[in-house]
Protein backbone atom coordinates (compact mmCIF):
# COMPACT_ATOMS: atom_id res chain seq x y z
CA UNK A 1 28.32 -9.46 59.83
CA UNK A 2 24.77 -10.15 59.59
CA UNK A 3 24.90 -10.39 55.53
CA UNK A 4 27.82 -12.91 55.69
CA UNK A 5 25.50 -14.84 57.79
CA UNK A 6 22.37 -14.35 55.83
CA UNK A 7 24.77 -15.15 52.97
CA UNK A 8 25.85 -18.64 54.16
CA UNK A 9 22.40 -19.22 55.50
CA UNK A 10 20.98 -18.65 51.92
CA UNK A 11 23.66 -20.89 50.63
CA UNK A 12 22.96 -23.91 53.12
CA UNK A 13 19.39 -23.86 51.88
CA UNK A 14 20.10 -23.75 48.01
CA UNK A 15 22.57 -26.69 48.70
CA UNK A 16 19.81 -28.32 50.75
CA UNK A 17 17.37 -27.74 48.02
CA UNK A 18 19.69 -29.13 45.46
CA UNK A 19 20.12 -32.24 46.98
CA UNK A 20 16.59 -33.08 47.72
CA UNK A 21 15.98 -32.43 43.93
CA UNK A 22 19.13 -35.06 42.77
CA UNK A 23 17.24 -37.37 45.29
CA UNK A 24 13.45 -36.58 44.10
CA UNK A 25 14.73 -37.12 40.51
CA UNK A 26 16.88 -40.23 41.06
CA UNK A 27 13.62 -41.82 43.10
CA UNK A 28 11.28 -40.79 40.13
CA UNK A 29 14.62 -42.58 37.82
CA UNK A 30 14.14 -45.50 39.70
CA UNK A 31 10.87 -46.03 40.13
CA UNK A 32 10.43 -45.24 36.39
CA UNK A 33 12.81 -47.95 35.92
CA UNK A 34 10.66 -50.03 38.33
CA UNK A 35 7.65 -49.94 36.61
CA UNK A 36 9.63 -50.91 33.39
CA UNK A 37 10.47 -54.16 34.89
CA UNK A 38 7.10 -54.81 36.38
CA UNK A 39 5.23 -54.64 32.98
CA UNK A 40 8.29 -57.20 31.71
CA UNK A 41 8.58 -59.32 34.54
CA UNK A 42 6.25 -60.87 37.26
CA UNK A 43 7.25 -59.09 40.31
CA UNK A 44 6.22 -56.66 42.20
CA UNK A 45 7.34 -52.60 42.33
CA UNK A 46 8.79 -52.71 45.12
CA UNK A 47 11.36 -55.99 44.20
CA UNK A 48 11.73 -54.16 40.86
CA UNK A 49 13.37 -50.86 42.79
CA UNK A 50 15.44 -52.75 44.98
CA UNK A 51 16.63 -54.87 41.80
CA UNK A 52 17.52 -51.61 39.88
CA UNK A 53 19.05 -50.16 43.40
CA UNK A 54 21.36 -53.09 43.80
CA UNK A 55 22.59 -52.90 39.65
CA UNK A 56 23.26 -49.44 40.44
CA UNK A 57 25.38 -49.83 43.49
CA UNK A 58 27.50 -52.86 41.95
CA UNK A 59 27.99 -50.48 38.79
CA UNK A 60 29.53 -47.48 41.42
CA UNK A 61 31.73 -49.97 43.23
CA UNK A 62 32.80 -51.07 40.37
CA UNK A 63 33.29 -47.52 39.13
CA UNK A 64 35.12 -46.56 42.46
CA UNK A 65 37.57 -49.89 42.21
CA UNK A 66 38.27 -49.43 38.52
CA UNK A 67 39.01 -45.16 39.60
CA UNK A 68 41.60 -46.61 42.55
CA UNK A 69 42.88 -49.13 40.12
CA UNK A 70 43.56 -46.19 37.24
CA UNK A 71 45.02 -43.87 40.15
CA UNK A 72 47.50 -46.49 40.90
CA UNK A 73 48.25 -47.81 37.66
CA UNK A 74 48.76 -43.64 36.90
CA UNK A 75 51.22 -43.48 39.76
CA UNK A 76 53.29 -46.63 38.77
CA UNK A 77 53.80 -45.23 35.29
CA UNK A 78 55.10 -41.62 36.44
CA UNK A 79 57.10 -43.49 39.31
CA UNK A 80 55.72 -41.46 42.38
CA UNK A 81 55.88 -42.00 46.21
CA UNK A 82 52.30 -44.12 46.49
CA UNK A 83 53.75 -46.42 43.60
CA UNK A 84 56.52 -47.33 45.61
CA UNK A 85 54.74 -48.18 49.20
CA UNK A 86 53.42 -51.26 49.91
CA UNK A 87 50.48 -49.51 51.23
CA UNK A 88 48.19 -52.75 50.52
CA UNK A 89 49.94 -55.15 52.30
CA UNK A 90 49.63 -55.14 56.13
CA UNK A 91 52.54 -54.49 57.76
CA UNK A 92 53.97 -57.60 59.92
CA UNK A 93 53.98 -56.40 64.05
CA UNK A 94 56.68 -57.63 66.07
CA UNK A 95 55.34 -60.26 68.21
CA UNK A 96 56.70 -59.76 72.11
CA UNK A 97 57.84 -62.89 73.37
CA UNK A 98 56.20 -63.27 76.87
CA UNK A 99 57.71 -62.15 79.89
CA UNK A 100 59.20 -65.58 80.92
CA UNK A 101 57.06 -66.67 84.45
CA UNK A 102 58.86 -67.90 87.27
CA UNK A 103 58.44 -71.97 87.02
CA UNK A 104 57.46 -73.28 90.55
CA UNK A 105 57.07 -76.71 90.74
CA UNK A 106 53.56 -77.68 91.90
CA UNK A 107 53.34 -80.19 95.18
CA UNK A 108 52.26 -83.57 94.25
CA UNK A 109 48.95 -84.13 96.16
CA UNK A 110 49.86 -86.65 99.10
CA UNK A 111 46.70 -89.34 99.59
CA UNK A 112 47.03 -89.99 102.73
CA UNK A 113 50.30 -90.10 105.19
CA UNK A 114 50.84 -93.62 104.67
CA UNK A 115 53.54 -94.16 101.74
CA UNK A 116 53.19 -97.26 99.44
CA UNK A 117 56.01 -100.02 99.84
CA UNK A 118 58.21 -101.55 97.10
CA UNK A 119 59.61 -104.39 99.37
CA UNK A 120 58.89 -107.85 98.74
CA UNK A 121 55.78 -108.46 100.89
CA UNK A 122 53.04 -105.89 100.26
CA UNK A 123 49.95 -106.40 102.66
CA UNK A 124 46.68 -105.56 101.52
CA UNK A 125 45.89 -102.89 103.49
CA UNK A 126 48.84 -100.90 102.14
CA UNK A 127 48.96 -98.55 99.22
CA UNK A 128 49.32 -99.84 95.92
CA UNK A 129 53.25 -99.57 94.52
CA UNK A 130 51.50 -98.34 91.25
CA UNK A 131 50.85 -95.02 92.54
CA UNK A 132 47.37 -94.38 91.76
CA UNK A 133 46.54 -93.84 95.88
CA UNK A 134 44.34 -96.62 96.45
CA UNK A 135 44.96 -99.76 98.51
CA UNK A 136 46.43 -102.59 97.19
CA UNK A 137 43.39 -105.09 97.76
CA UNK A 138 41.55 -102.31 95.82
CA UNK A 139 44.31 -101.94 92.91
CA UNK A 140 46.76 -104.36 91.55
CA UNK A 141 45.74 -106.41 94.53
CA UNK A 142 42.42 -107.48 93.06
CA UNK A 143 44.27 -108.60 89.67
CA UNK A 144 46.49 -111.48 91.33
CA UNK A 145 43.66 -112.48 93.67
């Protein structure tokens, strides 16, 4: 028991170690590259790493499309499952309709409990036939004055 564990301990460390090599030598790669661009162009180190970072992440997107791209184009040729899904387009969801709400009419707000006349003679006092609640001297009233 305790040598399986000393075992995968001793491997966890070697992997460890490994990657902070790959990183140590990729930093000394880039900043090699860096100092390259400095003695060409007029900027400074640090632009010159983040140029050479950002050319090297476009170049492993691109790698990782172009890989996806060959996968699929590999599965359309020998005719397999992932060639025949639609797995790129989005599915379409069923929309609901909405629960249809009980329609209850809503009271018309009464002004006052005077009611406006449409006879013949309309007095000023009285509300205006034209139903916007005020008085008739204050309404239409005032038009024909």
């Amino acid at each position: 028991m305790l040598r399986a564990l000393l075992s995968t301990l001793l491997l966890f460390v070697v992997l460890i170690l490994i990657v902070v090599v790959a990183a140590a030598v990729i930093a000394a790669l880039v900043l090699g590259l860096a100092w390259v661009l400095t003695l060409v162009f007029p900027i400074r180190l640090v632009e010159a790493a983040l140029v050479i970072l950002g050319v090297a992440g476009g170049i492993i997107f691109y790698a990782g499309l172009n890989m996806a791209a060959t996968t699929l184009a590999d599965a359309w040729r020998e005719g397999s499952e992932l060639a025949d899904t639609d797995w790129w387009e989005e599915e379409e969801e069923e929309e609901e309709e909405p629960a249809p709400t009980a329609f209850r009419p809503i009271p018309l707000p009464t002004v006052s409990g005077r009611t406006a006349r449409t006879g013949d003679q309309i007095k000023p006092d009285d509300l205006c036939p034209c139903g916007s609640g005020r008085k008739y001297k204050n309404c239409c009233g005032k038009k024909r004055r």
